[in-house]
Structures are given as structure tokens and as C-alpha cells.
C-alpha atoms as a PDB file:
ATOM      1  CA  UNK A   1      -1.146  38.226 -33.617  1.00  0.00           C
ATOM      2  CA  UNK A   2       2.879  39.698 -34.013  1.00  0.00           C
ATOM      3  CA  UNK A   3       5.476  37.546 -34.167  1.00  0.00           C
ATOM      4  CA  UNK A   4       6.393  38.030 -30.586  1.00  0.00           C
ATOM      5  CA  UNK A   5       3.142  36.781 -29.363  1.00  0.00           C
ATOM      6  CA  UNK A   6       3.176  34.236 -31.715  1.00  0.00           C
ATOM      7  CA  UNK A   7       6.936  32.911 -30.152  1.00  0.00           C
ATOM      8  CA  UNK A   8       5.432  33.161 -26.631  1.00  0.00           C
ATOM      9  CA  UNK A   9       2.341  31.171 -27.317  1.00  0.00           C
ATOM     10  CA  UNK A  10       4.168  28.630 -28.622  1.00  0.00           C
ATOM     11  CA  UNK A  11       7.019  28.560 -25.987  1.00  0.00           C
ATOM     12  CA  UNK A  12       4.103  28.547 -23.349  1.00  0.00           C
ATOM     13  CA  UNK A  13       2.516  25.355 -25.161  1.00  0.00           C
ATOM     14  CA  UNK A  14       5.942  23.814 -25.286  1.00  0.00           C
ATOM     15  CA  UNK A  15       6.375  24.395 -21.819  1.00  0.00           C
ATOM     16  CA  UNK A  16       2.900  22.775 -20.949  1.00  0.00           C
ATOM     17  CA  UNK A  17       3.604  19.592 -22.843  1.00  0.00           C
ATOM     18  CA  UNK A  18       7.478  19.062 -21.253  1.00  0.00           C
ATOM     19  CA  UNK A  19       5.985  19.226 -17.765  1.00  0.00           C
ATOM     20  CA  UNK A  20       3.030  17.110 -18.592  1.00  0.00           C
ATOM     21  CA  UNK A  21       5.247  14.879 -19.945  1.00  0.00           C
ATOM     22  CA  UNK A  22       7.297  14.956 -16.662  1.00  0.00           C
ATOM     23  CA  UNK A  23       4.758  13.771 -14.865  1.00  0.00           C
ATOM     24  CA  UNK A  24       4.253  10.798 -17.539  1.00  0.00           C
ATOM     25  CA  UNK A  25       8.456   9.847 -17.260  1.00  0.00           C
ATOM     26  CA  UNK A  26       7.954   9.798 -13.512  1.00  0.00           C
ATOM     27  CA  UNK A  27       4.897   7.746 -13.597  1.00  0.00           C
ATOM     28  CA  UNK A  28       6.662   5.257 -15.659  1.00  0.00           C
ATOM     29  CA  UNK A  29      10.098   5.436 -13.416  1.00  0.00           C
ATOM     30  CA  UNK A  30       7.559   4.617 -10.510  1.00  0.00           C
ATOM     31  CA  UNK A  31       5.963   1.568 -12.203  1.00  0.00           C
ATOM     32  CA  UNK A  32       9.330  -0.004 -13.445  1.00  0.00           C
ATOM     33  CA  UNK A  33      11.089   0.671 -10.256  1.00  0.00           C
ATOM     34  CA  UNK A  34       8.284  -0.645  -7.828  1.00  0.00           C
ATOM     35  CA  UNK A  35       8.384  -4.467  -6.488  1.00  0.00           C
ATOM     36  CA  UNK A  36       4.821  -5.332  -5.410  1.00  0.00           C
ATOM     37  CA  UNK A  37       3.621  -7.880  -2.456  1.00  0.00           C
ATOM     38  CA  UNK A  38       0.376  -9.278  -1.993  1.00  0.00           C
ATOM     39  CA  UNK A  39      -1.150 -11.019   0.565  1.00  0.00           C
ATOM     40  CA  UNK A  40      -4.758 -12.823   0.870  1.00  0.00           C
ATOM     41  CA  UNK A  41      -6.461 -12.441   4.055  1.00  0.00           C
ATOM     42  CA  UNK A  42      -8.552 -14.841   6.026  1.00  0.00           C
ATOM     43  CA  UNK A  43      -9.993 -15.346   9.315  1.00  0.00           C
ATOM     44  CA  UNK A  44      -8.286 -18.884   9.645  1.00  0.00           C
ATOM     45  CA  UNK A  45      -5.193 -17.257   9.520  1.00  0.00           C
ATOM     46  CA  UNK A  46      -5.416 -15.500  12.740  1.00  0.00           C
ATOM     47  CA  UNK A  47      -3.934 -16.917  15.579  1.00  0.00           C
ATOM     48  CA  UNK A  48      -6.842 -16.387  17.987  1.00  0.00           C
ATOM     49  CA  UNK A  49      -9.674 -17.476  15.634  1.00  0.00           C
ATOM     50  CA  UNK A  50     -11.026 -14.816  13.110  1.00  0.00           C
ATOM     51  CA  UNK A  51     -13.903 -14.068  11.357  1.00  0.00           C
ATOM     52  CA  UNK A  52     -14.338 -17.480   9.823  1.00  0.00           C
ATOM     53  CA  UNK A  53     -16.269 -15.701   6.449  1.00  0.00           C
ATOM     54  CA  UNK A  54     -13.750 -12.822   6.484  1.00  0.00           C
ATOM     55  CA  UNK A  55     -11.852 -12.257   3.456  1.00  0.00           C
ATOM     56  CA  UNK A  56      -9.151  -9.307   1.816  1.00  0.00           C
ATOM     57  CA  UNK A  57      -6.881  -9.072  -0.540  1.00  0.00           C
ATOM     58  CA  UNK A  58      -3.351  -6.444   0.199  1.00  0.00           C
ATOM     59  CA  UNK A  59      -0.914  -4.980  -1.978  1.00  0.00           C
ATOM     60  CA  UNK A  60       2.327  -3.315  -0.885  1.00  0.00           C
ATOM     61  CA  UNK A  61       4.148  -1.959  -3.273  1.00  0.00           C
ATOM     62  CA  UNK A  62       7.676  -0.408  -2.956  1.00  0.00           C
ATOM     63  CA  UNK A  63       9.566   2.005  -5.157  1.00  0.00           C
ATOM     64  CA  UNK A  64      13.247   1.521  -3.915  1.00  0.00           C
ATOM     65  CA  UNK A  65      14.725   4.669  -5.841  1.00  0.00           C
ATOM     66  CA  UNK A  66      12.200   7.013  -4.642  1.00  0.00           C
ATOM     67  CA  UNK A  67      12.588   5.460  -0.826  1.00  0.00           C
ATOM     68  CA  UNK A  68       8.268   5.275  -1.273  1.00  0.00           C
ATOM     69  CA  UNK A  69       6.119   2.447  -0.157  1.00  0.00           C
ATOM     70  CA  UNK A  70       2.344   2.235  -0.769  1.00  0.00           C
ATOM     71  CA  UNK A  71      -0.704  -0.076   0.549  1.00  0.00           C
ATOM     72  CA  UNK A  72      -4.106  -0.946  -1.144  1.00  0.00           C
ATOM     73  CA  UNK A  73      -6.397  -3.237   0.761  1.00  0.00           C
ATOM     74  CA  UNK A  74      -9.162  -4.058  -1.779  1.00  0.00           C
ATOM     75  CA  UNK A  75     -11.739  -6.653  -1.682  1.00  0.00           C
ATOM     76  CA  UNK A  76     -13.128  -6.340   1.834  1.00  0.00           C
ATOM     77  CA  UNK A  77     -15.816  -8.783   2.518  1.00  0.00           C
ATOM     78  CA  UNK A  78     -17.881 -10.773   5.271  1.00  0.00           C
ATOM     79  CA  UNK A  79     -16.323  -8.203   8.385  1.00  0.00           C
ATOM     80  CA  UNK A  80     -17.813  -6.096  10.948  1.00  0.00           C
ATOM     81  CA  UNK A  81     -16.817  -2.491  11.244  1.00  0.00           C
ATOM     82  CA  UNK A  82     -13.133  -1.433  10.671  1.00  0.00           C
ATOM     83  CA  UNK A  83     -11.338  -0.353  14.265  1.00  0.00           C
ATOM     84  CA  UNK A  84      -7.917  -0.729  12.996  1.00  0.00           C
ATOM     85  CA  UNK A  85      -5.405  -2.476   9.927  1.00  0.00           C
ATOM     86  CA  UNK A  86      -1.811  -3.194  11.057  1.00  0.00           C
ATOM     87  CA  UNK A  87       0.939  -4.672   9.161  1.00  0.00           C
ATOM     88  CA  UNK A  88       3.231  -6.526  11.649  1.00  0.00           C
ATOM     89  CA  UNK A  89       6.316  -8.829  12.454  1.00  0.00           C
ATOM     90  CA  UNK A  90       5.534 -12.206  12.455  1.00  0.00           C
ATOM     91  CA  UNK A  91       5.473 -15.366  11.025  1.00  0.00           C
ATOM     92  CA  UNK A  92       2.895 -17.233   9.883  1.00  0.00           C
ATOM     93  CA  UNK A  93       1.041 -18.570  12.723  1.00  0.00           C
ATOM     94  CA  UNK A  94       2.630 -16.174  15.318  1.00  0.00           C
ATOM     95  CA  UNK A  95       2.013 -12.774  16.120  1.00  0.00           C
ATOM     96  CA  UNK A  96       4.323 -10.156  16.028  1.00  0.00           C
ATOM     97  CA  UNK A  97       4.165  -6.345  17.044  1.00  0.00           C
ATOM     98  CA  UNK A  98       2.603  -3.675  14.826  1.00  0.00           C
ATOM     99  CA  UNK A  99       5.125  -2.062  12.840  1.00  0.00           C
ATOM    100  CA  UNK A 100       3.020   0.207  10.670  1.00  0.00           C
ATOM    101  CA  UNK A 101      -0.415   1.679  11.170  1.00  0.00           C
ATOM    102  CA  UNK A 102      -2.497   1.775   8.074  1.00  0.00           C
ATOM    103  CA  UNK A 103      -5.323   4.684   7.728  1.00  0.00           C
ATOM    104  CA  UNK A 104      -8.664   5.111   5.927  1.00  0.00           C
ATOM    105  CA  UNK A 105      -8.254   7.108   2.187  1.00  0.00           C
ATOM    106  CA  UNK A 106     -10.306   9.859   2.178  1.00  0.00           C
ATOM    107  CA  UNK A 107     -12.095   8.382  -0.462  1.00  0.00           C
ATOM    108  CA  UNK A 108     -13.072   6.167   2.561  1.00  0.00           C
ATOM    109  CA  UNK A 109     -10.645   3.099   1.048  1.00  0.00           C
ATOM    110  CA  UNK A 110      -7.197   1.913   2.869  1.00  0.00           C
ATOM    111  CA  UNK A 111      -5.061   3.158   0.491  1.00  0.00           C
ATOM    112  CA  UNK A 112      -2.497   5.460   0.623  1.00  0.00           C
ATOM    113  CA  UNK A 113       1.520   5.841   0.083  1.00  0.00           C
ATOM    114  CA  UNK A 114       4.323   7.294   2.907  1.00  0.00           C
ATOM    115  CA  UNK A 115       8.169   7.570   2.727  1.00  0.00           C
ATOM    116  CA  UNK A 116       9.901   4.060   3.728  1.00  0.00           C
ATOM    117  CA  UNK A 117      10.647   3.857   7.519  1.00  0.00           C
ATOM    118  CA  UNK A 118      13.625   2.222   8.625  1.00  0.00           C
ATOM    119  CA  UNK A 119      11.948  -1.166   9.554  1.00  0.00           C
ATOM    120  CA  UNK A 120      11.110  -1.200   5.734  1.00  0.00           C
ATOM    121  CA  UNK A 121      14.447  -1.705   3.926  1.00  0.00           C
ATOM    122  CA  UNK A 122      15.012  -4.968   6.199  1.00  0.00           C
ATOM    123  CA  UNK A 123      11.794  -6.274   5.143  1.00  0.00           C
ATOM    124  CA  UNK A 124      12.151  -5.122   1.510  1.00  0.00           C
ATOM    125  CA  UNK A 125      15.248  -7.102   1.595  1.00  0.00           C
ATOM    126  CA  UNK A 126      13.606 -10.160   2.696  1.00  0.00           C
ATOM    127  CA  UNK A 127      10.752  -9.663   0.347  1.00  0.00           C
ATOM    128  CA  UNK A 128       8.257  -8.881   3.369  1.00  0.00           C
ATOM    129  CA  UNK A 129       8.628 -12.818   4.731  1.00  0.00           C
ATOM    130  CA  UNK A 130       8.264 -12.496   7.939  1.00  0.00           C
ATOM    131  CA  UNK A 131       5.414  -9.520   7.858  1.00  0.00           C
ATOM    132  CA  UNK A 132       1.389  -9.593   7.687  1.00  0.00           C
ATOM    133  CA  UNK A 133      -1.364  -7.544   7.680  1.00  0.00           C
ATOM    134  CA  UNK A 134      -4.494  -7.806   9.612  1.00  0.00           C
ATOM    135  CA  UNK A 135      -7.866  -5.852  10.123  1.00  0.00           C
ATOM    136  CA  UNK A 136      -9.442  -5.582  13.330  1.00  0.00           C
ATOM    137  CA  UNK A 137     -13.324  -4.865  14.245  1.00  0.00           C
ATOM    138  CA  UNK A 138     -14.933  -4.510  17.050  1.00  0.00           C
ATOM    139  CA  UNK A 139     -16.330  -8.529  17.114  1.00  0.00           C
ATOM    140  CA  UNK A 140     -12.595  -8.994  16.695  1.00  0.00           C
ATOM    141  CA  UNK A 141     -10.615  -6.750  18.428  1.00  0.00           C
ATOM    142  CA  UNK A 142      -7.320  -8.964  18.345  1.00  0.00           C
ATOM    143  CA  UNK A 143      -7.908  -9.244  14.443  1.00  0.00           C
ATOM    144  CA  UNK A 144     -11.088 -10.464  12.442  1.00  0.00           C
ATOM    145  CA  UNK A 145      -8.675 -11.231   9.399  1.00  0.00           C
ATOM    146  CA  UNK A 146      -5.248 -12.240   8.409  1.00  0.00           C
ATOM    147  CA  UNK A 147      -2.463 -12.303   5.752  1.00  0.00           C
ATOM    148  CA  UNK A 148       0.967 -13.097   5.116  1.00  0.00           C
ATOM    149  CA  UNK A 149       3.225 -11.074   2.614  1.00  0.00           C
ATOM    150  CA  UNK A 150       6.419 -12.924   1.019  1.00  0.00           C
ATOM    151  CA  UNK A 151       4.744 -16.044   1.705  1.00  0.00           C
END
């Protein structure tokens, strides 16, 4: 190998690790930057009697400098078929409108990230008091399970 293959190899493999690393630096700006909520979901919790075995747990995490916001709902137990997860305006107790649709990974989990709406930086502000999430199914089509975020 010349020297002038040798000098591109090696600015190629420095190259390679600065963007790698990139990806690391904004990984890590993500994680510090993020504020996460979480919110346990039960059927007793639903204003119109839920699933009374039903159980979830949410996550909503924000990353304020990179205007991002993403949901996990893990932990899904004791429900019928999924028709629908909303996270809406209300108190606890009360229901509220939908304010966000949540949709099915590919992966076939509810998890997935989007660019903050406007209704977001209010309830970022108020650290999501004021919001829940619920999943409906077809035995409970006004929600089989409930929980409150900020709470």
C-alpha cells in the first residue's frame, strides 16, 4: 500500500468513528435533556367502570431541545383486544377529549416518538397534570383501562 492510500484509509476510518460517535453525543444530549412521565393504568380508574383485572404501565418522555416527545406502553395485561390508546385532557376522575392518538410499533408494541404538537408545551409545563392515557377494546369501547400522568 503507497502512502496515499495509506492517508485515505486512515482518513476514511477517522471519518467512520467521528460520525459514529455523533450518533453516541446525540444519544446522550437526548437522555440528559428528556423529562420522563409515567403513569399506571387500571380499570378502576375509568370513569365508566373498566376492566376490573386490567393493568399498564406508560411512559412519556419529552426532549424539550429537540421539540420530540415519545410514548412506551409496556406491561399490558388482563385486556381484550386493542381498538384504540388515547392520551387525553382530564383530571382524575373526569374525562377529557383525546388530544393525541397513539399507534401500534411495527414491532406490534405502542411505542413510538413524533415532533411535540402545540397542546404539548402547555402540558410539559404543567408536568402532564391534568392528562391520561387510556386503552380501549372492544368489551370496553369507552376505555377498558386508565392512567393519570403528573399525578
Amino acid at each position: 500500500m503507497n502512502a496515499l492510500s495509506k492517508a485515505g484509509l486512515i482518513g476514511a476510518l477517522a471519518s467512520g468513528a467521528m460520525l459514529a460517535g455523533c450518533a453516541t453525543v446525540e444519544e446522550a444530549v437526548v437522555q440528559k435533556t428528556a423529562e420522563t412521565y409515567h403513569a399506571t393504568l387500571t380499570g378502576a380508574q375509568e370513569t365508566h367502570g373498566g376492566d376490573p383485572d386490567g393493568y399498564a404501565t406508560a411512559q412519556l418522555s419529552v426532549a424539550d431541545r429537540i421539540d420530540q416527545v415519545c410514548y412506551d406502553i409496556n406491561d399490558i395485561r388482563n385486556i381484550g383486544p386493542i381498538t384504540a390508546i388515547h392520551i387525553h385532557r382530564g383530571a382524575p376522575g373526569v374525562d377529557g377529549p383525546p388530544v393525541w392518538t397513539l399507534k401500534q410499533a411495527n414491532e406490534g408494541g405502542w411505542k413510538d416518538c413524533t415532533d411535540k404538537a402545540e397542546w404539548m408545551q402547555d402540558a410539559f409545563e404543567n408536568h402532564f397534570r391534568g392528562f391520561y392515557v387510556n386503552i380501549h377494546t372492544t368489551e370496553y369501547p369507552n376505555g377498558a383501562i386508565r392512567g393519570q400522568f403528573g399525578d
